[in-house]
Protein backbone atom coordinates (compact mmCIF):
# COMPACT_ATOMS: atom_id res chain seq x y z
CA UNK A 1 18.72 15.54 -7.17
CA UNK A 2 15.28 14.11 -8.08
CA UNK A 3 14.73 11.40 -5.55
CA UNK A 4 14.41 7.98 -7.15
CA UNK A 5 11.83 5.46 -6.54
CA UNK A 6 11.83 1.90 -7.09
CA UNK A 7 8.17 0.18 -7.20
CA UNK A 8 6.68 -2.82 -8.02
CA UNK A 9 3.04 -2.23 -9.33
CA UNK A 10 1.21 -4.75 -7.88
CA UNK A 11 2.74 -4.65 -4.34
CA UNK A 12 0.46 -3.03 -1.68
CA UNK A 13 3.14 -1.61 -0.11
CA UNK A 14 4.23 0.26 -3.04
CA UNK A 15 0.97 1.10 -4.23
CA UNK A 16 0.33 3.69 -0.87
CA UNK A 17 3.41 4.57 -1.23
CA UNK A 18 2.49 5.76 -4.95
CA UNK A 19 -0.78 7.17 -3.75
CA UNK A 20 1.10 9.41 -1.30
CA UNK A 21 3.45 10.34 -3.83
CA UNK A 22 0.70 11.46 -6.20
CA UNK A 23 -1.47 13.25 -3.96
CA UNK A 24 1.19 14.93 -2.69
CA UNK A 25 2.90 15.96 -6.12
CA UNK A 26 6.19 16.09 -5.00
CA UNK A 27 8.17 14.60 -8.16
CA UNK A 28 10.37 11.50 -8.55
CA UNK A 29 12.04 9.17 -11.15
CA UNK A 30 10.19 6.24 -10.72
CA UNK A 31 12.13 2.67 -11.63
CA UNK A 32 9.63 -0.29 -11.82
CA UNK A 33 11.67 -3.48 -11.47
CA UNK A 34 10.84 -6.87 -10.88
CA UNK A 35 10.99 -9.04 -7.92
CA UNK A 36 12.29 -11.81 -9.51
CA UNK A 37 15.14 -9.76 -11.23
CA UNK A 38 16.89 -7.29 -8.86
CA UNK A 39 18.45 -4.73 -10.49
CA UNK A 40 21.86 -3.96 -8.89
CA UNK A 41 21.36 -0.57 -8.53
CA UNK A 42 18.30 -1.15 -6.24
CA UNK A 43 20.25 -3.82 -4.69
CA UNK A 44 22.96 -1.52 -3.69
CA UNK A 45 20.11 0.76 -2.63
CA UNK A 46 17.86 -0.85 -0.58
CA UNK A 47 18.87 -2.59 2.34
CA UNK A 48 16.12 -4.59 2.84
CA UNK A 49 16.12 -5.72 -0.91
CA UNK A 50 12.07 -4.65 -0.81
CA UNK A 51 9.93 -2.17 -2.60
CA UNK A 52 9.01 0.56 -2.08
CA UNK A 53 12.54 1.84 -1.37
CA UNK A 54 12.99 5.80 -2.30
CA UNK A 55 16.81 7.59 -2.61
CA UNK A 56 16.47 11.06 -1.14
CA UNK A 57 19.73 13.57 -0.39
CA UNK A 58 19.14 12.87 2.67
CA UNK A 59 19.31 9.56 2.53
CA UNK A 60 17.32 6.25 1.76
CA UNK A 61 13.63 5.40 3.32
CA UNK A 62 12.77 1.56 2.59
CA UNK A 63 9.88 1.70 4.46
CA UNK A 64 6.38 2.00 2.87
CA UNK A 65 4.66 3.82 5.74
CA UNK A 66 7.48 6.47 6.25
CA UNK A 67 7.54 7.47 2.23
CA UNK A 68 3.68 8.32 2.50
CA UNK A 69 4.87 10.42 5.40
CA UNK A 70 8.11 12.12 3.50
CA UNK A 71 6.03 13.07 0.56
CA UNK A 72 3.18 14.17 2.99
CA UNK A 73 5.40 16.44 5.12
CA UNK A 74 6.17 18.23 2.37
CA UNK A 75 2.74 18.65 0.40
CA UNK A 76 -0.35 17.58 2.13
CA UNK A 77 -2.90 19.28 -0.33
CA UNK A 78 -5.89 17.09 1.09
CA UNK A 79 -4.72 17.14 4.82
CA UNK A 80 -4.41 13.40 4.80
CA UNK A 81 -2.19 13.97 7.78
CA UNK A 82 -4.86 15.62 9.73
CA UNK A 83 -6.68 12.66 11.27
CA UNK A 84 -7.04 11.42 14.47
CA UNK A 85 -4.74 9.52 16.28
CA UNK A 86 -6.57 6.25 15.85
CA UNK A 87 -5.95 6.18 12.52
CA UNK A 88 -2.49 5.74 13.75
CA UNK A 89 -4.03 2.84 15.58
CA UNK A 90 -5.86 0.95 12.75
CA UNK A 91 -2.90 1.44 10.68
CA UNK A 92 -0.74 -0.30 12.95
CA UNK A 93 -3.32 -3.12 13.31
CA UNK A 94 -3.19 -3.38 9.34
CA UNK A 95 0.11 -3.78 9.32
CA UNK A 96 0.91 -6.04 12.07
CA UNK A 97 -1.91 -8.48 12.62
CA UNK A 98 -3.74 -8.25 9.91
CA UNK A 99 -1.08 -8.70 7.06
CA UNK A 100 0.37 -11.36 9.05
CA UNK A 101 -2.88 -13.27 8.86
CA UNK A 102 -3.18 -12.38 4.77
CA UNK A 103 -0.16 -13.44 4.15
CA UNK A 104 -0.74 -17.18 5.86
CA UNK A 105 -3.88 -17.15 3.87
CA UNK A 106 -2.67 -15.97 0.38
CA UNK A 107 0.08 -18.10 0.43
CA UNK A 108 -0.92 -21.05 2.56
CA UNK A 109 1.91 -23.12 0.63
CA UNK A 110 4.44 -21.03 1.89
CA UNK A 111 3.64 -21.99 5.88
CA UNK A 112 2.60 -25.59 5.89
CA UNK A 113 2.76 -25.98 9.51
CA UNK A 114 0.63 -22.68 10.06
CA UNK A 115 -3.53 -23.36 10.72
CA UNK A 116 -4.77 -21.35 7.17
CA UNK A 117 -8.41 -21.10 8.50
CA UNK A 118 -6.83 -19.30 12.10
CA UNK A 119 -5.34 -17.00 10.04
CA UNK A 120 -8.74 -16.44 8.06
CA UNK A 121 -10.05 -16.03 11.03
CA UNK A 122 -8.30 -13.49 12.27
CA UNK A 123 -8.52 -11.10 9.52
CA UNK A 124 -12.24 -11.88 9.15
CA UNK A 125 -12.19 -10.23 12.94
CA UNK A 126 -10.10 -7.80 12.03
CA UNK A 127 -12.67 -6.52 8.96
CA UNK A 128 -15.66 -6.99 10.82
CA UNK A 129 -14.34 -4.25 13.60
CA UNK A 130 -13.27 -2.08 10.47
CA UNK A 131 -17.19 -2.51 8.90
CA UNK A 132 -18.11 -1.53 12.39
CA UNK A 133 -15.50 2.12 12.58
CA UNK A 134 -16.28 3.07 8.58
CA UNK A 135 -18.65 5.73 7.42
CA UNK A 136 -17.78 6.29 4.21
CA UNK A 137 -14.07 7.01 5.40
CA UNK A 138 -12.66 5.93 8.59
CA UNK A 139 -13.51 9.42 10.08
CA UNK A 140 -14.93 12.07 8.29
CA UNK A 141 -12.83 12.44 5.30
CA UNK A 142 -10.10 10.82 3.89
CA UNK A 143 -7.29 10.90 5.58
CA UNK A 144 -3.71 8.45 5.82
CA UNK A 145 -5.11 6.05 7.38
CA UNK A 146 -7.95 5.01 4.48
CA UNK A 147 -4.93 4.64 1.82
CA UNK A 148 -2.48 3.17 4.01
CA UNK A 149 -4.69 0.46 4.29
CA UNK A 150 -6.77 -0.02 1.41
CA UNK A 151 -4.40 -1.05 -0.66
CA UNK A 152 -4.20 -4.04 1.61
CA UNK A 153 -7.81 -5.03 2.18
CA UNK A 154 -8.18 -4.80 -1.80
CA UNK A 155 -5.09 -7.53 -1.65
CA UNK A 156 -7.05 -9.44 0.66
CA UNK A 157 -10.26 -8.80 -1.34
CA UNK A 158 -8.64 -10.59 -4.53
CA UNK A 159 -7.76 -13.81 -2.80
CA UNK A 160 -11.44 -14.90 -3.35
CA UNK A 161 -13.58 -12.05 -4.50
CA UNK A 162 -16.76 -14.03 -4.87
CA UNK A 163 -16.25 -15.13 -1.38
CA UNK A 164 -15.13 -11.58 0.07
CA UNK A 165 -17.95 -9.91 -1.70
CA UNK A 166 -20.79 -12.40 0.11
CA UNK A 167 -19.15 -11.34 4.04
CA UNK A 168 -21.34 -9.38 6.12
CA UNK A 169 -18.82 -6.55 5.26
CA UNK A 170 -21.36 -3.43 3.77
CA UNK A 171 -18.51 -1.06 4.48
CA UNK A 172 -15.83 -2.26 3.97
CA UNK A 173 -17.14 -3.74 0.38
CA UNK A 174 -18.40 0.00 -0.69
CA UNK A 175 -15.38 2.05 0.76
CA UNK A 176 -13.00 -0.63 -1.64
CA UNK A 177 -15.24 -0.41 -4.25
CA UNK A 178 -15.47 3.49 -4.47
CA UNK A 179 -11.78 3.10 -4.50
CA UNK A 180 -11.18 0.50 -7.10
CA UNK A 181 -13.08 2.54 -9.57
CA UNK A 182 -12.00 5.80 -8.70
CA UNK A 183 -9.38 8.05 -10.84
CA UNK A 184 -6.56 8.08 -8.17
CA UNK A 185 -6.37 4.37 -8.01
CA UNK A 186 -6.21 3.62 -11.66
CA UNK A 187 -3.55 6.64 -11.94
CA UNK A 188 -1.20 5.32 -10.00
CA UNK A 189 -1.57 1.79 -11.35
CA UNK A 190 -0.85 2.28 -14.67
CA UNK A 191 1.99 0.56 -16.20
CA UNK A 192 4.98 1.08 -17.01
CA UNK A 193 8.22 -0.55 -18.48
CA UNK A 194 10.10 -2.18 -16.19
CA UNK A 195 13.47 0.39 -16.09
CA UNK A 196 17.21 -1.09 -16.92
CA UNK A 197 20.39 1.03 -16.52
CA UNK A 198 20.74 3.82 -18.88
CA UNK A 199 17.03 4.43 -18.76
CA UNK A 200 15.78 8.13 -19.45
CA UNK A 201 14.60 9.08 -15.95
CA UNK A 202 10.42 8.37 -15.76
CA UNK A 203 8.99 11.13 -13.59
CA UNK A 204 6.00 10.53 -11.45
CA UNK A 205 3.44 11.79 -10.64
């Protein structure tokens, strides 16, 4: 069977997710759903009830990080897998600290009794040691570790762009910028219908 994929286009975790999928060019029907409007087929699908969630043979992956690895393990035309093991490292510190602090600052409303401008804080520390490790990658090419994350720094970015684009970030501003404008970003966010039962399959890439 063709594995199927449920997204959500604007999600960061599904957009690496998609990224990996593409650059690795192993096919699968994607299903773009809401999050307001569950499908029952993803329902019974996920159990997390998040995207990305993907439906292999084998059995179902719900986790962002470990689809980019699936597709990768089967077709890693650019090597992204070949990269130190601190990218390991700064990909765990995207994921744990520093989403926990976007998320208190995106959606302050949601934690009232959180401190808003800690949780700035933190993720303005957490960018300024990422200006400080970037070349124009994170090591000397792309690699897993640039697109695991940048989909999350770019979600970060678009809280305040006017404000993001003034930090002492040189870096970090170009290396989202290059990938903002660049043909494998805009590929994999294009967009498409959202799917309902009895859909023709949608293949992607």
């Amino acid at each position: 069977m063709t594995p199927i994929f449920y997204s959500f286009r604007r999600c960061p975790y599904a957009i690496r997710a998609r990224l990996a999928l593409a650059v690795s060019g192993v096919p699968v029907e994607l299903r773009e759903i809401l999050l307001r409007d569950k499908p029952a087929a993803f329902l019974t699908a996920s159990p997390s009830g998040t995207v990305p969630c993907l439906v292999t043979e084998a059995g179902v992956i719900d986790e962002s990080l470990d689809i980019m690895l699936w597709a990768l393990r089967q077709s890693d035309p650019e090597g992204w897998l070949d990269m130190p093991s601190a990218g390991h490292d700064w990909i765990a510190r995207n994921d744990g600290p520093f989403k926990h602090a976007l998320d208190r600052v995106k959606y302050a409303s949601r934690y009232p009794d959180e401190d808003a401008q800690a949780h700035l804080s933190t993720a303005c520390t957490h960018l300024t040691a990422l200006d400080a490790a970037l070349g124009d990658w994170l090591f000397d090419r792309p690699t897993l570790a640039d697109y695991a994350i940048l989909p999350f720094v770019r979600q970060f970015a678009l809280i305040d762009k006017t404000w993001f684009d003034a930090q002492p970030w040189p870096r970090v501003q170009a290396w989202l910028e290059r990938f903002l404008v660049s043909d494998r970003f805009n590929a994999v966010m294009a967009k498409h219908p959202v799917w309902a039962e009895g859909d023709a399959p949608r293949l992607f890439p």
